[in-house]
C-alpha atoms as a PDB file:
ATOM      1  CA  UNK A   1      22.566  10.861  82.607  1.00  0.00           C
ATOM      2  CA  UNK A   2      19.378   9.082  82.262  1.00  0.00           C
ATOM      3  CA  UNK A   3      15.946  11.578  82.003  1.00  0.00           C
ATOM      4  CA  UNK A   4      13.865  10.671  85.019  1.00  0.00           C
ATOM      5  CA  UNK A   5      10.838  12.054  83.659  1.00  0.00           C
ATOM      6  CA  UNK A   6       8.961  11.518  79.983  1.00  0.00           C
ATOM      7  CA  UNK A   7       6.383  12.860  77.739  1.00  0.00           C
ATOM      8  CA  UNK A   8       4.341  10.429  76.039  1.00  0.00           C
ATOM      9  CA  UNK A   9       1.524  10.772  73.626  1.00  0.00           C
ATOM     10  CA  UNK A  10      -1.017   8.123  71.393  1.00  0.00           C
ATOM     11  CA  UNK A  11      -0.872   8.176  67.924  1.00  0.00           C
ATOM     12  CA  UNK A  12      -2.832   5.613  66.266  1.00  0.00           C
ATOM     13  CA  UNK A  13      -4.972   5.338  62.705  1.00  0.00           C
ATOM     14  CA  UNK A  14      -4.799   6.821  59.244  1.00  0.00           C
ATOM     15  CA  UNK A  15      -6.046  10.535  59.980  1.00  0.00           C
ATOM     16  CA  UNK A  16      -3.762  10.543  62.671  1.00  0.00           C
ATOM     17  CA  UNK A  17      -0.359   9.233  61.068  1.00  0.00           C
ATOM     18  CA  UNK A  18      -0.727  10.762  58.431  1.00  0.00           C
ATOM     19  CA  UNK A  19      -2.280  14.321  59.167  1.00  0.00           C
ATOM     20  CA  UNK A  20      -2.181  15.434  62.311  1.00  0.00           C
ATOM     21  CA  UNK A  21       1.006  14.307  64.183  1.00  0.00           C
ATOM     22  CA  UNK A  22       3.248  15.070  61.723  1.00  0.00           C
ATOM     23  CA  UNK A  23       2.062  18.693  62.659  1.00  0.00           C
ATOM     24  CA  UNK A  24       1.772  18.340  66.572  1.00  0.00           C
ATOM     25  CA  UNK A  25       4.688  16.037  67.070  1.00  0.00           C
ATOM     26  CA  UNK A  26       7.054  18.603  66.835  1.00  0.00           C
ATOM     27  CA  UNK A  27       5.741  20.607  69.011  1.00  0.00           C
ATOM     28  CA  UNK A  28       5.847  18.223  72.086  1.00  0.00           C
ATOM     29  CA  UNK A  29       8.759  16.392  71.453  1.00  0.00           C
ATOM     30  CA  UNK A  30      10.153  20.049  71.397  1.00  0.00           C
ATOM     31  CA  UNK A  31       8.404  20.611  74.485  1.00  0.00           C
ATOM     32  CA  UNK A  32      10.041  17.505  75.845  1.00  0.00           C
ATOM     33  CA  UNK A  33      13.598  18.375  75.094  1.00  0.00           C
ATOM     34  CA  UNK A  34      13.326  22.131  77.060  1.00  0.00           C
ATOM     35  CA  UNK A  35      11.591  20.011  80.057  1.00  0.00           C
ATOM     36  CA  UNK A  36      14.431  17.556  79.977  1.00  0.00           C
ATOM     37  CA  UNK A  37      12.307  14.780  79.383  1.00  0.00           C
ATOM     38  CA  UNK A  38      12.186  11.798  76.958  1.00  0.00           C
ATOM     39  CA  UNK A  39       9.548  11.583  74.266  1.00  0.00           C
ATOM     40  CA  UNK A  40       7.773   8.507  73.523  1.00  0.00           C
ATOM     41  CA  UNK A  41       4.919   7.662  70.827  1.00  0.00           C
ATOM     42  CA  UNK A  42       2.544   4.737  71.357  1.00  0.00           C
ATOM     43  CA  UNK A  43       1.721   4.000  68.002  1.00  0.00           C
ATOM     44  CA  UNK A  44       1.018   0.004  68.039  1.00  0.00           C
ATOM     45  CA  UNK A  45      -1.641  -1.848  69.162  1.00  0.00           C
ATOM     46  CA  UNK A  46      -1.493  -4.121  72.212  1.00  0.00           C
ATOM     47  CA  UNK A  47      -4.803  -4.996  73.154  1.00  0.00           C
ATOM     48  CA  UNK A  48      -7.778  -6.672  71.266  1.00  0.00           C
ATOM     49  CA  UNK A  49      -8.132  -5.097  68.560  1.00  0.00           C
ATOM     50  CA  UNK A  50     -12.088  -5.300  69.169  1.00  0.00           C
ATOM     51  CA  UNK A  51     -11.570  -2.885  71.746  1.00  0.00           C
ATOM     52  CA  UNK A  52     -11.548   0.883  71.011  1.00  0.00           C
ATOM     53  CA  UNK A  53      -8.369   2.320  70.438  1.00  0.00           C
ATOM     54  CA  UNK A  54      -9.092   5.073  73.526  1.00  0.00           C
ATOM     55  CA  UNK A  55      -8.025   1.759  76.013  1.00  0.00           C
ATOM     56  CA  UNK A  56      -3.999   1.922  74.598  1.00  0.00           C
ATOM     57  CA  UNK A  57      -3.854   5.266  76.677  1.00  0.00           C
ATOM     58  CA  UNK A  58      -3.475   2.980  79.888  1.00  0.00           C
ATOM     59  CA  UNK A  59      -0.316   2.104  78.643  1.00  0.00           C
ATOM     60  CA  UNK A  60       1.387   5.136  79.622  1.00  0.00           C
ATOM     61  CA  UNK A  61       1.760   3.956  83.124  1.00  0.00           C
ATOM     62  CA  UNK A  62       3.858   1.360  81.874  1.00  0.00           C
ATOM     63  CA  UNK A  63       6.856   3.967  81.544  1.00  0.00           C
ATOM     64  CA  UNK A  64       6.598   4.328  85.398  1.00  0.00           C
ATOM     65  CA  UNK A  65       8.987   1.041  85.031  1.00  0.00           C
ATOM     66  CA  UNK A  66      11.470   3.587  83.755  1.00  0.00           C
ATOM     67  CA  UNK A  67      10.579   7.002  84.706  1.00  0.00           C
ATOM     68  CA  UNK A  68       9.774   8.799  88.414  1.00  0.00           C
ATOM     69  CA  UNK A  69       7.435  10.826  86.461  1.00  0.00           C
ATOM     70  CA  UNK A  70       5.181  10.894  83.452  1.00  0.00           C
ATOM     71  CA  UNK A  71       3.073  13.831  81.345  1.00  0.00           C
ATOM     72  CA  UNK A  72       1.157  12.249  78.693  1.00  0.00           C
ATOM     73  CA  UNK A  73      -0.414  14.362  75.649  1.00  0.00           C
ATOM     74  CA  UNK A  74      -3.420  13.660  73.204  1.00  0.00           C
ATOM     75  CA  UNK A  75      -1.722  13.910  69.506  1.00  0.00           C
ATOM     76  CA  UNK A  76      -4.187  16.589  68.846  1.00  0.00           C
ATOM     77  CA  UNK A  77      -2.273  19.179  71.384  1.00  0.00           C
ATOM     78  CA  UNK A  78       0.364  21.609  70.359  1.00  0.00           C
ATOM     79  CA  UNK A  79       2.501  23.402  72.920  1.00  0.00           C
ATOM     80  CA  UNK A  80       3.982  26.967  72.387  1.00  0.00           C
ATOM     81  CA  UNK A  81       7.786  27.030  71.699  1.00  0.00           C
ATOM     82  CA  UNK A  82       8.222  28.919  74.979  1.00  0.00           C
ATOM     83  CA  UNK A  83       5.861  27.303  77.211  1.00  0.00           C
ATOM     84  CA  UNK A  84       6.799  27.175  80.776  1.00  0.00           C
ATOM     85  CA  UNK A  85       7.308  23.271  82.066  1.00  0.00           C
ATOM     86  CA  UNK A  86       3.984  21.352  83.738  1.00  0.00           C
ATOM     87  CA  UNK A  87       6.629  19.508  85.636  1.00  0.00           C
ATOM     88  CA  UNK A  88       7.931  22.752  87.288  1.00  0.00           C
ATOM     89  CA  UNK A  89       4.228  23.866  87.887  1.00  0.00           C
ATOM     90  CA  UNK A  90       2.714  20.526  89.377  1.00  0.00           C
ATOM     91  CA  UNK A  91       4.011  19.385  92.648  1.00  0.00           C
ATOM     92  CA  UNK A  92       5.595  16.051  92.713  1.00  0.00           C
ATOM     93  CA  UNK A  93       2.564  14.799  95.601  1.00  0.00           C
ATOM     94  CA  UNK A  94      -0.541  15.692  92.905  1.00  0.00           C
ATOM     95  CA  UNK A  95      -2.049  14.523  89.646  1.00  0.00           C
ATOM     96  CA  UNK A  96      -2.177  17.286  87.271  1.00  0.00           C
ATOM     97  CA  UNK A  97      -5.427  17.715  85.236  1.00  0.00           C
ATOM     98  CA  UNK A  98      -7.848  19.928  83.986  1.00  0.00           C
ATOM     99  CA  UNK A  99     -11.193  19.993  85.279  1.00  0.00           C
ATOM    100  CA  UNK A 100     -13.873  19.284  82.114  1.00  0.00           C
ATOM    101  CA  UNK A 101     -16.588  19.751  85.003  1.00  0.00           C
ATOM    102  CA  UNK A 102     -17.019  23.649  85.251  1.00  0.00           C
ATOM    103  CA  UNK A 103     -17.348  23.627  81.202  1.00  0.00           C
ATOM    104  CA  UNK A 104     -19.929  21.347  80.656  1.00  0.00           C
ATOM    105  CA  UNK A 105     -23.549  19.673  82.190  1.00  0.00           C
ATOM    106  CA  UNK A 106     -22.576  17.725  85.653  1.00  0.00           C
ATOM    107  CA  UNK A 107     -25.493  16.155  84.927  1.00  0.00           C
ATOM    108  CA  UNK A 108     -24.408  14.497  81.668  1.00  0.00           C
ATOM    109  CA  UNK A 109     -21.076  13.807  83.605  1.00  0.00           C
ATOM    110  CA  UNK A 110     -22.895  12.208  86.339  1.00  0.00           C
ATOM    111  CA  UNK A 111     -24.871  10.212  83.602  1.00  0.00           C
ATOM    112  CA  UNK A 112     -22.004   8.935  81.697  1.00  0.00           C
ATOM    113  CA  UNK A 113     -20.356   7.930  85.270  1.00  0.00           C
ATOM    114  CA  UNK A 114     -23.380   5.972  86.109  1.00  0.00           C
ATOM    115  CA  UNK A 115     -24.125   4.292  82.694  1.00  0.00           C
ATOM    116  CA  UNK A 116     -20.128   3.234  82.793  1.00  0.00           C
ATOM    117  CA  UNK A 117     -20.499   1.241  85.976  1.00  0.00           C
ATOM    118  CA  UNK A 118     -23.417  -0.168  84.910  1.00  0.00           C
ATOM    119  CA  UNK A 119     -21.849  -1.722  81.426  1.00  0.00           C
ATOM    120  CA  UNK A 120     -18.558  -2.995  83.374  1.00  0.00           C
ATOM    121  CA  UNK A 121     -20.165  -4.166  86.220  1.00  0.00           C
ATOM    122  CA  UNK A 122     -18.672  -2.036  88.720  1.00  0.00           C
ATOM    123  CA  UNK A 123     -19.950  -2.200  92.199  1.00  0.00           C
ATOM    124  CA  UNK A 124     -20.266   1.681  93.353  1.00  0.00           C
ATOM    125  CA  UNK A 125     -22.971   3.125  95.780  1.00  0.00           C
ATOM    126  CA  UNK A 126     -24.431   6.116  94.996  1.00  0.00           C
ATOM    127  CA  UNK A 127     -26.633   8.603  96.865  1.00  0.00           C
ATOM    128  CA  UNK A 128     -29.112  10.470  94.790  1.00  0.00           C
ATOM    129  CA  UNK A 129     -27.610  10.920  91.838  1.00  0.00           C
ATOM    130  CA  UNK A 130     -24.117  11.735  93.088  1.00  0.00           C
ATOM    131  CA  UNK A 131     -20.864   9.368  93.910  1.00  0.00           C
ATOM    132  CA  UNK A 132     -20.802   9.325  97.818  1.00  0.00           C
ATOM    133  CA  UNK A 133     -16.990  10.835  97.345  1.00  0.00           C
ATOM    134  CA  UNK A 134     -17.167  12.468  94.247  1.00  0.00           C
ATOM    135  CA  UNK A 135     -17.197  16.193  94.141  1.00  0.00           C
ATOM    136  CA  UNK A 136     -18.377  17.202  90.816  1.00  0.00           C
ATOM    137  CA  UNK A 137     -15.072  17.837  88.783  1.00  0.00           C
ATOM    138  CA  UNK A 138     -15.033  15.590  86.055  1.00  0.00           C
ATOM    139  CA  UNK A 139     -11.107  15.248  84.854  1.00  0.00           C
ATOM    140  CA  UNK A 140     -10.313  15.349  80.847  1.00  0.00           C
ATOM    141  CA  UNK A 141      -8.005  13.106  79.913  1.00  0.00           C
ATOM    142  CA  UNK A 142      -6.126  15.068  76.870  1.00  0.00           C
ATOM    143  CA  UNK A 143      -3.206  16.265  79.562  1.00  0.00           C
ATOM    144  CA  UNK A 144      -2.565  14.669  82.205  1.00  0.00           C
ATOM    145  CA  UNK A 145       0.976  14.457  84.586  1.00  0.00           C
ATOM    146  CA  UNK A 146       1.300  11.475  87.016  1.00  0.00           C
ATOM    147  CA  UNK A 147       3.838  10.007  89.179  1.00  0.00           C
ATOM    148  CA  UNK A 148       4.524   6.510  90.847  1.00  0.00           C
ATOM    149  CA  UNK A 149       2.002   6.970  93.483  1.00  0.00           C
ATOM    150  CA  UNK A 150      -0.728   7.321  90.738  1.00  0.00           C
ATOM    151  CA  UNK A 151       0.044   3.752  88.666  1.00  0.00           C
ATOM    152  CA  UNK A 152      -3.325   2.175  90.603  1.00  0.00           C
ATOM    153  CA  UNK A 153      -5.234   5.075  88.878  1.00  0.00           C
ATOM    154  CA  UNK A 154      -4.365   4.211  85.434  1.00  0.00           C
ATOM    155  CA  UNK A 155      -4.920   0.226  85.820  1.00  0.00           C
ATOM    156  CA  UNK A 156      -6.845  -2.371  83.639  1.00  0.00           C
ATOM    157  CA  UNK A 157     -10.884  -2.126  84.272  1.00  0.00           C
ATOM    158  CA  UNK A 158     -12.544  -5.092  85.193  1.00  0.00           C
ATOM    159  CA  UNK A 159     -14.082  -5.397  81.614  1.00  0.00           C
ATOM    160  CA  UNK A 160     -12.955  -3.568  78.376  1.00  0.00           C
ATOM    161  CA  UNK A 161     -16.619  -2.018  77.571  1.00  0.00           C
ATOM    162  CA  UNK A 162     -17.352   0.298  74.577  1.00  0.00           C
ATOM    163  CA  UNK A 163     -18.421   3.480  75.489  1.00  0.00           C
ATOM    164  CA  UNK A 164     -17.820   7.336  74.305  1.00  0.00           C
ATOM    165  CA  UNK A 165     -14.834   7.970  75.702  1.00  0.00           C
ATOM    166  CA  UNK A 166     -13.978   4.740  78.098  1.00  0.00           C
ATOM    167  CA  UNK A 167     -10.985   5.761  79.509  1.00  0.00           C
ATOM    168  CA  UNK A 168     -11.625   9.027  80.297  1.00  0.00           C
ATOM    169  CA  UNK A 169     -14.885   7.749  82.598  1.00  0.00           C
ATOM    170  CA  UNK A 170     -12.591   5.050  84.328  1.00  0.00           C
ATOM    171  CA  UNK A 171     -10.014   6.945  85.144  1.00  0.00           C
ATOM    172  CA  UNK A 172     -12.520   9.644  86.848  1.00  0.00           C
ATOM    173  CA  UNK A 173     -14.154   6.499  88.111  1.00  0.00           C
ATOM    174  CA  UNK A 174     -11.144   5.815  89.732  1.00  0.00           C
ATOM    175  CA  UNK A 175      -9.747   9.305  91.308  1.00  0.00           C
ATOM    176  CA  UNK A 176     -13.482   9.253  92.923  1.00  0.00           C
ATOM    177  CA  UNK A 177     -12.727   5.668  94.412  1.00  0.00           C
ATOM    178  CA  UNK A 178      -8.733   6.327  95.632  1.00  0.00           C
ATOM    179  CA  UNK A 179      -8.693  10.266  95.744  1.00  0.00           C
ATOM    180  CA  UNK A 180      -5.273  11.159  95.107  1.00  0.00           C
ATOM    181  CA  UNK A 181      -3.992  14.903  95.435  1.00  0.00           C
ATOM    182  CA  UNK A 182      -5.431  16.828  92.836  1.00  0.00           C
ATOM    183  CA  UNK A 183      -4.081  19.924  90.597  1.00  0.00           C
ATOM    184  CA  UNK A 184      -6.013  21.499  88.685  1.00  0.00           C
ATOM    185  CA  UNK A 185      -4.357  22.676  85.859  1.00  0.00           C
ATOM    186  CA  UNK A 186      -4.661  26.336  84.662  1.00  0.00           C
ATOM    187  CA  UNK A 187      -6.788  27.018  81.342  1.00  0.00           C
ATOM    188  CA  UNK A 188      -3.675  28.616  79.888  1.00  0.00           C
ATOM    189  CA  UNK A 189      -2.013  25.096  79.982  1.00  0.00           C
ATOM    190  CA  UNK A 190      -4.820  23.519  78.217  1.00  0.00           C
ATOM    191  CA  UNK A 191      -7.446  25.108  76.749  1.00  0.00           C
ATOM    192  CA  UNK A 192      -9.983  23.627  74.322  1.00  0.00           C
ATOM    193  CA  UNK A 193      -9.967  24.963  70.601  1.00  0.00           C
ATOM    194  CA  UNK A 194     -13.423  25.427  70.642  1.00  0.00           C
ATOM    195  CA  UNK A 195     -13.650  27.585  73.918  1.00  0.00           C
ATOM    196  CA  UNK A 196     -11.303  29.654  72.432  1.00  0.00           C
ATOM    197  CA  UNK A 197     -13.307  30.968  69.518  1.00  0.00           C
ATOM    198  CA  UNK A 198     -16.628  31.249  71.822  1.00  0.00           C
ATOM    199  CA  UNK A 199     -15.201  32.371  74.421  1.00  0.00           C
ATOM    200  CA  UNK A 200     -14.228  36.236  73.088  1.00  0.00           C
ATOM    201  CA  UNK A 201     -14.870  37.782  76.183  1.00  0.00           C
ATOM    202  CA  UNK A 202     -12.303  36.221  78.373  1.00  0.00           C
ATOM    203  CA  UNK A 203      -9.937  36.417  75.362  1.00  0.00           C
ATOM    204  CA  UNK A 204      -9.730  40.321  75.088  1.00  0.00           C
ATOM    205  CA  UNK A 205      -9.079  40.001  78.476  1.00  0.00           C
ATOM    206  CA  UNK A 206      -6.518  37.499  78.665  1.00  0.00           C
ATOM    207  CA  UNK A 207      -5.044  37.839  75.010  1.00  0.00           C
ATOM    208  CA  UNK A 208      -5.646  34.874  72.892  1.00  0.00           C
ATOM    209  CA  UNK A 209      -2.226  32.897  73.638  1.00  0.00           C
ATOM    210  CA  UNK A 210      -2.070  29.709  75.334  1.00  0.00           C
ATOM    211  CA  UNK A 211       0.436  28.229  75.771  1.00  0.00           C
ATOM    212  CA  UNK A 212      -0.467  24.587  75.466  1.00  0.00           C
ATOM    213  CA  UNK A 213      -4.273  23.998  72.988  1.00  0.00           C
ATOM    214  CA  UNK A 214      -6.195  21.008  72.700  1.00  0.00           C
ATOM    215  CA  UNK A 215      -8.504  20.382  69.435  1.00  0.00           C
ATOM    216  CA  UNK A 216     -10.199  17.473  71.133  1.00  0.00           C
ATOM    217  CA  UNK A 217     -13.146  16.304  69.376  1.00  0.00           C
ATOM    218  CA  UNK A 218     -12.407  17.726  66.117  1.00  0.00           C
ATOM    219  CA  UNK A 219      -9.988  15.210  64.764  1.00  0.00           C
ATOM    220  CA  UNK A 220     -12.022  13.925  61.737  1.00  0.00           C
ATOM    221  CA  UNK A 221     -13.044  17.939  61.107  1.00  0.00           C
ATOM    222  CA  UNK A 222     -11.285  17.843  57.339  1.00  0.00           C
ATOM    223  CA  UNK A 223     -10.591  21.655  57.736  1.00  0.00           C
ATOM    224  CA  UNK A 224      -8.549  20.431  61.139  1.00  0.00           C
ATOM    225  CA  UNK A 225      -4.917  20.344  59.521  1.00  0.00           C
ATOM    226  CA  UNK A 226      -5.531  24.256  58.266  1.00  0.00           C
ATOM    227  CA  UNK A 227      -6.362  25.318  61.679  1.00  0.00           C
ATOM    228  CA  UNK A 228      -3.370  23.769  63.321  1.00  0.00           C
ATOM    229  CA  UNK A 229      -0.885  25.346  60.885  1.00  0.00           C
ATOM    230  CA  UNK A 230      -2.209  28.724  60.998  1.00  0.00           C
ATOM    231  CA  UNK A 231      -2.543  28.608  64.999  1.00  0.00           C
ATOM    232  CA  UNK A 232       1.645  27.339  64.631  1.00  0.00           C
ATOM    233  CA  UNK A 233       2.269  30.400  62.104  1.00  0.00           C
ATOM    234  CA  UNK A 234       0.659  32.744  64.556  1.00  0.00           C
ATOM    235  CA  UNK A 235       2.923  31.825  67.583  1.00  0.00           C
ATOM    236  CA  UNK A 236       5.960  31.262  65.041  1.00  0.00           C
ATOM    237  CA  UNK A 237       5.188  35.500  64.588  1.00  0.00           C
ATOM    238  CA  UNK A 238       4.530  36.406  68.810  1.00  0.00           C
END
């Protein structure tokens, strides 16, 4: 019987190849196989190759040809061996994200919004500073599980610009222009590496396993590959 549901993830580059999937892969195919879902790598390159590699991560709605539904990973993730399924926990009707907003300056969010529509030419009105619809939660891009009702959120931009992390600002561009259903996924099914060590407090009160962590940011950190094998070896011992 054919899986009606998929994980895919983006590996692409030298430092990715070579060092890091080989470490993560595992884990989410793994994760894949208890979800009863597919597992799919994008690891080619289909657009210009003048255009940052961030833009192949619009690709994954492609698979809604072939699947109902779709969870896509960053190749800097690793998932716990007995993490509970994001398809189980996300209902079918909502996109499942995390919100980046409460972590970080809406301000600079708002900023990076702005300067994006202003490099691609996007018409948007704004009042003061703010999107007329948009509600301050700013949506990371490292997790993220869709269905066939979201395809329009994941299309083409008008222009292919070059920015700091281009995707991630259209697609929020885009949930604040079509407002689809939104889940916001818990912190223990994605939390950021570097939260994690500054954020001691909330660990002694939660205990420091998660099931799902993101290293975003820190992929060309040379001490990277170290970190991800010990965090492995600790949950290979809990």
């Amino acid at each position: 019987m054919k899986n009606n549901r998929v994980l895919v993830t983006v590996s692409l580059g030298k430092i990715y190849n070579e060092l890091i999937s080989p470490l993560t892969h595992p884990t989410l195919e793994d994760y894949a196989y208890r979800m009863g879902a597919d597992f799919f790598v994008i690891e080619d390159r289909k657009l210009d190759e003048t255009y940052q590699e961030f833009w192949e991560k619009l690709r994954m709605r492609d698979l809604l040809d072939q699947y109902d539904r779709v969870l896509f990973m960053d190749s800097d993730v690793i998932v716990h061996p007995r993490a509970p399924s994001l398809f189980d926990l996300v209902p079918l009707d909502q996109l499942g994200m995390t919100n980046e907003g409460c972590l970080q300056s809406i301000s600079d969010k708002e900023y990076e919004l702005k300067d994006f529509c202003k490099q691609a030419g996007i018409k948007m009105s704004f009042r003061s500073t703010r999107f007329p619809d948009w509600d301050g939660r700013y949506w990371n891009v490292g997790i993220i599980l869709f269905g066939q009702e979201h395809r329009s959120i994941f299309s083409d931009p008008p222009v292919f610009i070059t920015h700091k992390y281009p995707e991630q600002a259209w697609v929020n561009i885009q949930i604040a222009r079509l407002r689809p259903k939104m889940f916001c996924l818990p912190r223990a099914y994605h939390d950021w590496k570097f939260l994690m060590k500054e954020d001691a407090v909330l660990n002694q009160l939660t205990g420091s396993l998660r099931w799902i962590i993101h290293y975003a940011g820190q992929a060309k950190n040379a001490a990277l590959c170290n970190e991800i094998k010990e965090d492995l070896d600790r949950w290979s011992r809990t």
